[in-house]
Protein backbone atom coordinates (compact mmCIF):
# COMPACT_ATOMS: atom_id res chain seq x y z
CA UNK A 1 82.76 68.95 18.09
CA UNK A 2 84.74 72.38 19.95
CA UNK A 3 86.81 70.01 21.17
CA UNK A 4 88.17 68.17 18.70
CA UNK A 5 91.56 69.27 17.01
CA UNK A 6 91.39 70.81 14.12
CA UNK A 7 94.50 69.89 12.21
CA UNK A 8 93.22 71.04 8.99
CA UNK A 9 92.36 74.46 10.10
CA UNK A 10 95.29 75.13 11.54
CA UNK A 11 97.01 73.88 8.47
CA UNK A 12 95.07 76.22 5.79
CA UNK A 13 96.31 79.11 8.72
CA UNK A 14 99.68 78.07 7.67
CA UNK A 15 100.79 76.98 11.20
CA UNK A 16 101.60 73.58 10.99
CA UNK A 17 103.86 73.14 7.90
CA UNK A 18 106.35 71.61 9.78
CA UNK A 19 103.78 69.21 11.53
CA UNK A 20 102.51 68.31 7.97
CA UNK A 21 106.19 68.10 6.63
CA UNK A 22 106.88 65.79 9.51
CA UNK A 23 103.51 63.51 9.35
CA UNK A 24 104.25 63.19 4.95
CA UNK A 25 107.53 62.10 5.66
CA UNK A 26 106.67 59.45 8.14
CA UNK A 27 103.55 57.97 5.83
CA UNK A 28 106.93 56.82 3.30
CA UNK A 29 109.40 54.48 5.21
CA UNK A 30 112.46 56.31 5.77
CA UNK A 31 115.97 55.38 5.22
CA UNK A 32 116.41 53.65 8.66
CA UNK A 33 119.42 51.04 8.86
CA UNK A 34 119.36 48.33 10.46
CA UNK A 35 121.37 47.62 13.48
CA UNK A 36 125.33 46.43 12.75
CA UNK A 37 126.28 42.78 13.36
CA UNK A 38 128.60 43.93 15.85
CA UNK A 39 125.56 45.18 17.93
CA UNK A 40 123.33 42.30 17.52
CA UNK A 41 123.84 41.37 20.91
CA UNK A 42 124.36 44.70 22.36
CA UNK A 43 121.15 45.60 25.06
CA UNK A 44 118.73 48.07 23.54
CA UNK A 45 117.34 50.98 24.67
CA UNK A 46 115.24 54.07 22.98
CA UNK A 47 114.39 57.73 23.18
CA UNK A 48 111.72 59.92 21.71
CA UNK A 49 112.02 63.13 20.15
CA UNK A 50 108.41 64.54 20.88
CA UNK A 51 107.33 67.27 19.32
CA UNK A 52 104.51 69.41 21.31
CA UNK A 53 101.64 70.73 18.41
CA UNK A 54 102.01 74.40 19.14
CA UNK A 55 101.85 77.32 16.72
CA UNK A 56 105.66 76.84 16.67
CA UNK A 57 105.59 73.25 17.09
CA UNK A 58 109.04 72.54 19.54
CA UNK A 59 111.03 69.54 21.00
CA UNK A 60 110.89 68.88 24.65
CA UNK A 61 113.66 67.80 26.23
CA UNK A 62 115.26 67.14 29.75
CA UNK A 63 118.07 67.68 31.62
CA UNK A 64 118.73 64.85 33.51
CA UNK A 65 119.02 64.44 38.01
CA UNK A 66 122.77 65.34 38.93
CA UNK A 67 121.75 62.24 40.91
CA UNK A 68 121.08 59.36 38.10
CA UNK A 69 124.34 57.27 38.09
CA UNK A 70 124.77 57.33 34.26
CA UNK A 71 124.49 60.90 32.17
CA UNK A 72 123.83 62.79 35.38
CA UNK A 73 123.18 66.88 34.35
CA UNK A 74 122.81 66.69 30.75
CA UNK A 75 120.61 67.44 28.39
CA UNK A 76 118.74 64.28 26.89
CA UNK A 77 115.42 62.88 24.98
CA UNK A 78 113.60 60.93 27.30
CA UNK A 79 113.75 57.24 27.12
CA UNK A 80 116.06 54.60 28.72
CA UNK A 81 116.88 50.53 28.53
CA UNK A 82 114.51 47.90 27.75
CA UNK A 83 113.18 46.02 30.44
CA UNK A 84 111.75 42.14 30.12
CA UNK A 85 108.21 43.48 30.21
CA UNK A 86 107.94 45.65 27.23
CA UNK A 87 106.84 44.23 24.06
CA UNK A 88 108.28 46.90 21.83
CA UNK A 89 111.12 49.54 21.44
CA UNK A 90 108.37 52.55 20.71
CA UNK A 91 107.14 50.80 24.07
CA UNK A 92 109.92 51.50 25.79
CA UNK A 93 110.38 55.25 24.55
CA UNK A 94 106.59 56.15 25.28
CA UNK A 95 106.43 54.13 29.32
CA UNK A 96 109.47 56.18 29.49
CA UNK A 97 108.31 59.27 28.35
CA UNK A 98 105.44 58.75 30.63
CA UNK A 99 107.48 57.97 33.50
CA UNK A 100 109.54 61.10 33.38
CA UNK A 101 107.53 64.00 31.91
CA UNK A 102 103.95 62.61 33.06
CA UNK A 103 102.69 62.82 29.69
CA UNK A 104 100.02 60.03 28.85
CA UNK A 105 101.29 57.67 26.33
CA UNK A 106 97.61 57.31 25.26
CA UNK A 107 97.65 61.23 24.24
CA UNK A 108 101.30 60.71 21.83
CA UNK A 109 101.08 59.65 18.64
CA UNK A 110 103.84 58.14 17.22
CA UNK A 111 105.24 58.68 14.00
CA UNK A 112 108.26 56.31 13.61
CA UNK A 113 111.75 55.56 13.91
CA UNK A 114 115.06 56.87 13.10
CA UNK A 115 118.36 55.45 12.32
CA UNK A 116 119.46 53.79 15.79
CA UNK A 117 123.01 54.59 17.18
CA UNK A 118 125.30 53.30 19.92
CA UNK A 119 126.09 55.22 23.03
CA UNK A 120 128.90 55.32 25.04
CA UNK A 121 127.74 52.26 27.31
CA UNK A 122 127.23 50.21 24.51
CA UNK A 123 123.60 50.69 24.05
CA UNK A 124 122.22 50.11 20.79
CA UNK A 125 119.57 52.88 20.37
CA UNK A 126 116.60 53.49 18.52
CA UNK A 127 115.33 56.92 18.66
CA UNK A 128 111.09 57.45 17.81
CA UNK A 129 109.23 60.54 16.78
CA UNK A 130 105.90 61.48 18.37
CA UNK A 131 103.63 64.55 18.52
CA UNK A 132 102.15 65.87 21.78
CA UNK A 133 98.91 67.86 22.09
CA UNK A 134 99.82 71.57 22.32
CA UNK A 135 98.15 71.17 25.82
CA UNK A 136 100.12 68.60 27.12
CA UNK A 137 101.30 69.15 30.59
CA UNK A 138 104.68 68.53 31.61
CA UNK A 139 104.77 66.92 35.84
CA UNK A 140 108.31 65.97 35.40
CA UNK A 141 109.97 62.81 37.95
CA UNK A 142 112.09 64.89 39.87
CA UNK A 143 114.02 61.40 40.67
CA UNK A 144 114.81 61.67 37.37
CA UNK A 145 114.55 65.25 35.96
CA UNK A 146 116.23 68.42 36.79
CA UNK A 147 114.74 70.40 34.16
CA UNK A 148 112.39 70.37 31.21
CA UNK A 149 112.87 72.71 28.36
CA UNK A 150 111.80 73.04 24.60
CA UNK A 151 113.41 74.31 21.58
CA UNK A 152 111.73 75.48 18.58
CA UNK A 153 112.09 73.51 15.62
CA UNK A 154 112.77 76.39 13.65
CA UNK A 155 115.50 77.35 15.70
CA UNK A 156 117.56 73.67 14.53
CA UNK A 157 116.79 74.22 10.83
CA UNK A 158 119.28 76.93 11.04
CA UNK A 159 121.91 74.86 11.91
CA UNK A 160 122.94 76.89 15.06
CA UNK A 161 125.56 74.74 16.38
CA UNK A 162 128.42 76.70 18.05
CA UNK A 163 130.87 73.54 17.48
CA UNK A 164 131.55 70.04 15.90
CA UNK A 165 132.88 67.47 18.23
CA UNK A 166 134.36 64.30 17.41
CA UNK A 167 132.73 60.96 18.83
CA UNK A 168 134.18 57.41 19.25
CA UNK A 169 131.82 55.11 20.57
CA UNK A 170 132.71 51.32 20.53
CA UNK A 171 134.98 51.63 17.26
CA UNK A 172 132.35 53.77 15.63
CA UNK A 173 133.46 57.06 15.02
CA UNK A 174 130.81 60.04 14.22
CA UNK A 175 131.36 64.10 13.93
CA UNK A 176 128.58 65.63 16.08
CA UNK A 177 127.00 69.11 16.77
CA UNK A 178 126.96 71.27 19.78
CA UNK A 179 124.21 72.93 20.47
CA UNK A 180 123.91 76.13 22.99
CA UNK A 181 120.39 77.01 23.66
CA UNK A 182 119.53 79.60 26.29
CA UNK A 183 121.98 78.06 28.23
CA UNK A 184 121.21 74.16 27.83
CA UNK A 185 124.78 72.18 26.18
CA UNK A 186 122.56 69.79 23.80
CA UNK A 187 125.82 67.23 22.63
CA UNK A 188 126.56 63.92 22.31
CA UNK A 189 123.99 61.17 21.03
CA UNK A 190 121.27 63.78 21.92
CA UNK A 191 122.74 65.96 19.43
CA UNK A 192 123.19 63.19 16.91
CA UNK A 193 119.77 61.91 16.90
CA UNK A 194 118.45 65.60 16.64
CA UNK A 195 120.67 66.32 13.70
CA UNK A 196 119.35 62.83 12.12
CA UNK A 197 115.95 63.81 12.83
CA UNK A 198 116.23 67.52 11.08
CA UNK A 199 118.10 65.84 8.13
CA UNK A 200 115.82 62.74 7.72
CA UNK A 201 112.50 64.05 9.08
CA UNK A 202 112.00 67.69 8.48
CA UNK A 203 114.12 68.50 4.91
């Protein structure tokens, strides 16, 4: 019994309320649209905002090989394209997640979706929220991973971003944060999907 997590312990300490906030707003469907007819052919890929279960819960996220072909240096969720074999899109973003952090998908639990966007390549992407155990340990593919970070959810309820940026992707065109934390540039469809998850998720 030690080893079990106690959730509702730590939640009568008052460290979890933005777990709990999170988990309640995930057991109602949210306000997710569906993908545009101009993107119903467009390949799909997806990304996970994962949230590690510490006594200020945080999002991990990557900054990706100088190397890689496409987004090379910047900061991103992990995730990527959808190949043939996987049966899902929250497959996708947790044999992803897997692939580059060395997290076990078996020890995320997933919460659900959030709005999809498009990137820049034409991607149509679906972005999923899971929780990791606070004792998750990162053994990041250094293939595919410079750097692994994590910001403290608290810290993006403040709204700290130190600009607003203009986006046109495929005709669509969207105002996005920048983000400067401890010298990581979080922008882009990163930044997007992290705004959409503090506006949909955690208010």
């Amino acid at each position: 019994m030690a080893a079990v997590y106690d959730l509702e312990a730590r939640i009568h300490n008052g460290e979890d309320k933005l777990i709990r906030r999170l988990r309640q707003n995930f057991e109602v469907a949210l306000d997710v649209a569906k993908r545009p007819p101009q993107f119903s052919r467009s390949p799909e890929a997806s990304v996970l905002v994962l949230v590690r279960q510490t006594e200020t819960p945080s999002v991990i996220l990557t900054v990706r090989s100088s190397q890689l072909n496409a987004h090379g240096g910047e900061v991103a969720l992990p995730g990527g394209k959808r190949d043939l074999t996987d049966q899902s899109l929250e497959a996708v973003a947790l044999r992803e997640t897997e692939e580059e952090l060395g997290i076990s998908r078996e020890s995320i639990e997933l919460l659900g979706p959030l709005p999809g966007l498009v990137s820049k390549h034409g991607l149509w992407v679906t972005p999923f929220v899971g929780l990791a155990p606070a004792d998750a340990v990162i053994a990041p593919c250094e293939r595919e991973v410079a750097a692994v970070f994590e910001v403290p959810l608290t810290w993006f309820l403040t709204d700290p971003r130190s600009a607003t940026e203009r986006l046109e992707r495929q005709g669509v065109v969207q105002m996005a944060p920048v983000y400067e934390y401890e010298g990581y540039r979080i922008w882009g469809l990163t930044a997007l999907i992290l705004l959409d998850f503090i506006n949909l998720a955690l208010t």
